[in-house]
N, C-alpha and C. Protein backbone atom coordinates (compact mmCIF):
# COMPACT_ATOMS: atom_id res chain seq x y z
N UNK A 1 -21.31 17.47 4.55
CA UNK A 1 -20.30 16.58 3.99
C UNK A 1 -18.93 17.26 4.04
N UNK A 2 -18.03 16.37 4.39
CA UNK A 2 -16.28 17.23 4.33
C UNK A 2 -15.99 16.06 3.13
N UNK A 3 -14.76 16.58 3.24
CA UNK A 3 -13.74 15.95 1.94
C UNK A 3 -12.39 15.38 2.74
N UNK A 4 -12.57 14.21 2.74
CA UNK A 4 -10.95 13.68 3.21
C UNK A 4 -10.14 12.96 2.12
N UNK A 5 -8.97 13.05 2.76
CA UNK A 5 -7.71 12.61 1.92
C UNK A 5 -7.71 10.99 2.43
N UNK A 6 -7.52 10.27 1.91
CA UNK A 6 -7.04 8.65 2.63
C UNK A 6 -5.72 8.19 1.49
N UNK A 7 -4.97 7.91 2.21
CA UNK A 7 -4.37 6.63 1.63
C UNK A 7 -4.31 5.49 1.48
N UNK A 8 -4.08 4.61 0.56
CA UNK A 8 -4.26 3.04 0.55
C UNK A 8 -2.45 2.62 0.66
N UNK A 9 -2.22 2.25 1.80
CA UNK A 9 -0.74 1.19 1.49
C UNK A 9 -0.95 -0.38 0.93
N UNK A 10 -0.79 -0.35 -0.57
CA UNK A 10 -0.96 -2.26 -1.16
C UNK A 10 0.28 -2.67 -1.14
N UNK A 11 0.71 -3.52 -0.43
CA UNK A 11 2.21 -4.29 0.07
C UNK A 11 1.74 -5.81 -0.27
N UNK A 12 2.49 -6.43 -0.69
CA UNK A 12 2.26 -7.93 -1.15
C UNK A 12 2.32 -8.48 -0.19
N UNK A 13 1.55 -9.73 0.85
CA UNK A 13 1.66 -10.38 2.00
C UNK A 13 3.00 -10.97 2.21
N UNK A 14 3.27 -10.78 3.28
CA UNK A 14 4.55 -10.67 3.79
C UNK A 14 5.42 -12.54 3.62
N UNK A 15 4.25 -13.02 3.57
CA UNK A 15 4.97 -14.60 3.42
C UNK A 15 5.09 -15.34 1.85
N UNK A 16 5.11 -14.32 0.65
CA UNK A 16 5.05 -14.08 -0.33
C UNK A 16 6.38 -13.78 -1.43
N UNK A 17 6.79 -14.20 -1.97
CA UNK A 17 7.84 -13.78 -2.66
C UNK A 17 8.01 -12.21 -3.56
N UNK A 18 8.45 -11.24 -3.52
CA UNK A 18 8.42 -10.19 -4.38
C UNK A 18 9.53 -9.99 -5.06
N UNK A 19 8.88 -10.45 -6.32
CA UNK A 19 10.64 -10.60 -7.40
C UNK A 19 10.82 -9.09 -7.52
N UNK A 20 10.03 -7.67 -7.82
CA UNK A 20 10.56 -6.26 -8.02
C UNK A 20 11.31 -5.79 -6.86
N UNK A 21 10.40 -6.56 -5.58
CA UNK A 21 11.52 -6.06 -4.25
C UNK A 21 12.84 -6.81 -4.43
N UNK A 22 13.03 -8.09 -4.84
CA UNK A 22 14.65 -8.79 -4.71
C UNK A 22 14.99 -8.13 -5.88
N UNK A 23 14.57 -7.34 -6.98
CA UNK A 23 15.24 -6.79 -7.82
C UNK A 23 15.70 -5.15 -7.74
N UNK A 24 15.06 -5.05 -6.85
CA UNK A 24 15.63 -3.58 -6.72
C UNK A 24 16.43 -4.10 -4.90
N UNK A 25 16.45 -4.86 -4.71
CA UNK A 25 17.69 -4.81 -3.80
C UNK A 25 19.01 -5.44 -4.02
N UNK A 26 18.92 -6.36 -5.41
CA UNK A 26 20.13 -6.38 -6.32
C UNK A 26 20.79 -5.10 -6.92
N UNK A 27 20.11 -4.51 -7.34
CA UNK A 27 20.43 -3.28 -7.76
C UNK A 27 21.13 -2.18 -6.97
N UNK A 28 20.62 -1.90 -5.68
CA UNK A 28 21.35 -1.57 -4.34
C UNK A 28 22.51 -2.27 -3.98
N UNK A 29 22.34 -3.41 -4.37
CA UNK A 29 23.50 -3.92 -3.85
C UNK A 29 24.84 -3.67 -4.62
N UNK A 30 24.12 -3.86 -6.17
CA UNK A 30 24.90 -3.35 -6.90
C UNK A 30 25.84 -2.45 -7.32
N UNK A 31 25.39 -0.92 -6.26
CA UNK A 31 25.48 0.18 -6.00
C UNK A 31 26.47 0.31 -4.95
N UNK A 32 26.25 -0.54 -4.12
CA UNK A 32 27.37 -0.39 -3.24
C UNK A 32 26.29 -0.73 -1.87
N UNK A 33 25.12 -0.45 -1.97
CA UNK A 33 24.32 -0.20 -0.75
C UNK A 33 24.49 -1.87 -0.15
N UNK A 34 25.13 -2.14 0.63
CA UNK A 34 25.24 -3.18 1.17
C UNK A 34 24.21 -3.61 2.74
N UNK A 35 24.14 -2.65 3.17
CA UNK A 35 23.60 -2.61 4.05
C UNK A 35 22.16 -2.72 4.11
N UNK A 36 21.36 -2.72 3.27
CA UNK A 36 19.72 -2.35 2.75
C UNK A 36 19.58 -4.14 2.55
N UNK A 37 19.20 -4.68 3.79
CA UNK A 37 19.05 -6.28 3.76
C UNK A 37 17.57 -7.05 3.24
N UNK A 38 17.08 -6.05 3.01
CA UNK A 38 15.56 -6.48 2.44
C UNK A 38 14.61 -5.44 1.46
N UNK A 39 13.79 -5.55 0.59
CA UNK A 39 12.88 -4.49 0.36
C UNK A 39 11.67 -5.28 -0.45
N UNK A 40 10.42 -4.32 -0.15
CA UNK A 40 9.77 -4.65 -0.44
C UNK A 40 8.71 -3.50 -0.87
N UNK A 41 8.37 -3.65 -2.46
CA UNK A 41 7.77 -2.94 -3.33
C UNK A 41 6.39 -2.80 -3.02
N UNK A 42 5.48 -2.09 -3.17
CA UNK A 42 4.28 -1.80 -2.93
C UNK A 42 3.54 -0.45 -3.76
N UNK A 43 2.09 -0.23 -3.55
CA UNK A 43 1.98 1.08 -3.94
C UNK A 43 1.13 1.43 -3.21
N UNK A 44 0.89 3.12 -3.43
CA UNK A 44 0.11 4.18 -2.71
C UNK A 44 -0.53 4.28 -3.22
N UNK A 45 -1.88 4.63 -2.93
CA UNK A 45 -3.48 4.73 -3.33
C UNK A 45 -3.31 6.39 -2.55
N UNK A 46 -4.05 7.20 -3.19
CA UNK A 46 -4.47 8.37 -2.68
C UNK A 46 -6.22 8.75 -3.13
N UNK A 47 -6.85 8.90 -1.75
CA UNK A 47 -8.41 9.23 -3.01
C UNK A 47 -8.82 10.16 -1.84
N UNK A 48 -9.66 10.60 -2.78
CA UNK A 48 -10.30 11.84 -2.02
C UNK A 48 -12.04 11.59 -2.03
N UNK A 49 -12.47 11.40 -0.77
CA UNK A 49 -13.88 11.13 -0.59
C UNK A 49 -14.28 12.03 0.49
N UNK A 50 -15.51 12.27 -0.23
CA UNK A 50 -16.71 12.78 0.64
C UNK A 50 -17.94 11.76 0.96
N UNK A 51 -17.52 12.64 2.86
CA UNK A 51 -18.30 11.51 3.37
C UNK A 51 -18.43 12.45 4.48
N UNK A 52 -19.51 11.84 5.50
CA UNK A 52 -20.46 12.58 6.96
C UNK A 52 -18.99 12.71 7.50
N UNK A 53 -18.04 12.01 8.18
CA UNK A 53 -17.38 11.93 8.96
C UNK A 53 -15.98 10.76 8.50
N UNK A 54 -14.44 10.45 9.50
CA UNK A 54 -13.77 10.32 9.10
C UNK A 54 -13.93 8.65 8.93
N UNK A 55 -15.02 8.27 9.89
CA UNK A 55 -15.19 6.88 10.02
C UNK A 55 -15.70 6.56 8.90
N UNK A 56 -16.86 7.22 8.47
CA UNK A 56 -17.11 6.68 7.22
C UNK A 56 -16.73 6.95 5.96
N UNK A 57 -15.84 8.18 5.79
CA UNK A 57 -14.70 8.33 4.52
C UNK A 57 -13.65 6.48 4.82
N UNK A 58 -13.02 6.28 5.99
CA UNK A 58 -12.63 5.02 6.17
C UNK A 58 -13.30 3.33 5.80
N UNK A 59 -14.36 3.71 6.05
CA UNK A 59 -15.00 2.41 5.75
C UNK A 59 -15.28 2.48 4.00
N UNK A 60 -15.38 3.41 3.56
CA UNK A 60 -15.45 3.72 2.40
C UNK A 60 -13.89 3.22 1.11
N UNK A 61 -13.16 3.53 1.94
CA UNK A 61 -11.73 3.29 1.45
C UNK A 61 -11.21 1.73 1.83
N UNK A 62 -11.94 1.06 2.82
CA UNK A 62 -11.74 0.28 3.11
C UNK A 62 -12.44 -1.24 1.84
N UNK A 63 -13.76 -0.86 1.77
CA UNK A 63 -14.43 -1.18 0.47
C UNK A 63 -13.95 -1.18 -0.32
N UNK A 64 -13.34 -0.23 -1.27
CA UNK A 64 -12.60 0.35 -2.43
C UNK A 64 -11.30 -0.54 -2.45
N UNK A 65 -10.62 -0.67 -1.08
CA UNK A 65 -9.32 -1.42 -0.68
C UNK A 65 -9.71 -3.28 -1.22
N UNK A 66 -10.92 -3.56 -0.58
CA UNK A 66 -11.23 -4.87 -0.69
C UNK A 66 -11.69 -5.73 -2.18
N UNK A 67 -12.50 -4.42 -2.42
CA UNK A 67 -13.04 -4.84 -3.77
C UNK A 67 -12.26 -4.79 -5.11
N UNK A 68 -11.16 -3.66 -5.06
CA UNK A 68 -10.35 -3.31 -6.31
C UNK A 68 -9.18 -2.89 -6.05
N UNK A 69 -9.25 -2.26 -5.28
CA UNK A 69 -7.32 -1.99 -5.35
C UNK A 69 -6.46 -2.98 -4.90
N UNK A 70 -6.89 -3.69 -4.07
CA UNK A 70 -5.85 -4.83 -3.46
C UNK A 70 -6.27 -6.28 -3.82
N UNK A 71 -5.34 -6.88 -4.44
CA UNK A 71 -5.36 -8.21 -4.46
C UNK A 71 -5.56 -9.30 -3.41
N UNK A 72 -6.59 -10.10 -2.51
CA UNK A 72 -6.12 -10.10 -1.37
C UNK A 72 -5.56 -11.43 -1.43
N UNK A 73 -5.48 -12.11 -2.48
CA UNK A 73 -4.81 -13.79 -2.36
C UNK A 73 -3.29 -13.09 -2.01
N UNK A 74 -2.71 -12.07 -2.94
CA UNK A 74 -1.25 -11.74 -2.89
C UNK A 74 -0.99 -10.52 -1.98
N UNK A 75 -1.64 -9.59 -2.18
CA UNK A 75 -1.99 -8.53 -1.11
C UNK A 75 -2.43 -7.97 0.13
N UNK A 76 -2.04 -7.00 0.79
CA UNK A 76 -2.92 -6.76 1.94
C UNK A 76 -3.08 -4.76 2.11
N UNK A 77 -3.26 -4.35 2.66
CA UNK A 77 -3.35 -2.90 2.81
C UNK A 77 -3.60 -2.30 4.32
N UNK A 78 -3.08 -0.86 4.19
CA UNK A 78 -3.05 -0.36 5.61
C UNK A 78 -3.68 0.81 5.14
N UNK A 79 -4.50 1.31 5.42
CA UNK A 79 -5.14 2.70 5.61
C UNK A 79 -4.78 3.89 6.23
N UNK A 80 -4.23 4.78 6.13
CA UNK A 80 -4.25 5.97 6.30
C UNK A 80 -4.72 7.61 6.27
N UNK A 81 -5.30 7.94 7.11
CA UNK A 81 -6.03 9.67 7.09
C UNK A 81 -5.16 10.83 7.15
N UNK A 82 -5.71 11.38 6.63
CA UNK A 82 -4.86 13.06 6.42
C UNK A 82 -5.78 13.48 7.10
């Protein structure tokens, strides 16, 4: 068994409204940042699993992604390995 790192990216589906993203790009704007024409809020998942190999530390995170961390009516996620 090894130990991998994965990340979870949870980003709200893109055809979706995100009032914290239009609120923190009021706030930029506010600032002066004029240029910053969009944003969009999300969070990072970090977990650490042991598993045979990287495919199945992935499918593992992928589960975890489907079942609980991500919302999928409002949500979606991208996976990432260390």
């Amino acid at each position: 068994m090894m130990l991998f790192t994965i990340h979870l990216h949870v980003m709200p589906l893109k055809n979706l409204l995100d009032p914290q993203g239009k609120a923190v790009l009021s706030g930029l704007h506010n600032l002066g940042l004029q240029s910053v024409q969009d944003v969009r809020v999300g969070k990072r998942i970090t977990l650490q699993i042991e598993a045979e190999n990287s495919e199945a530390a992935v499918a593992i995170a992928k589960e975890a992604g489907e079942k609980l961390l991500a919302n999928a009516v409002m949500e979606y996620f991208e996976i990432e390995i260390d």
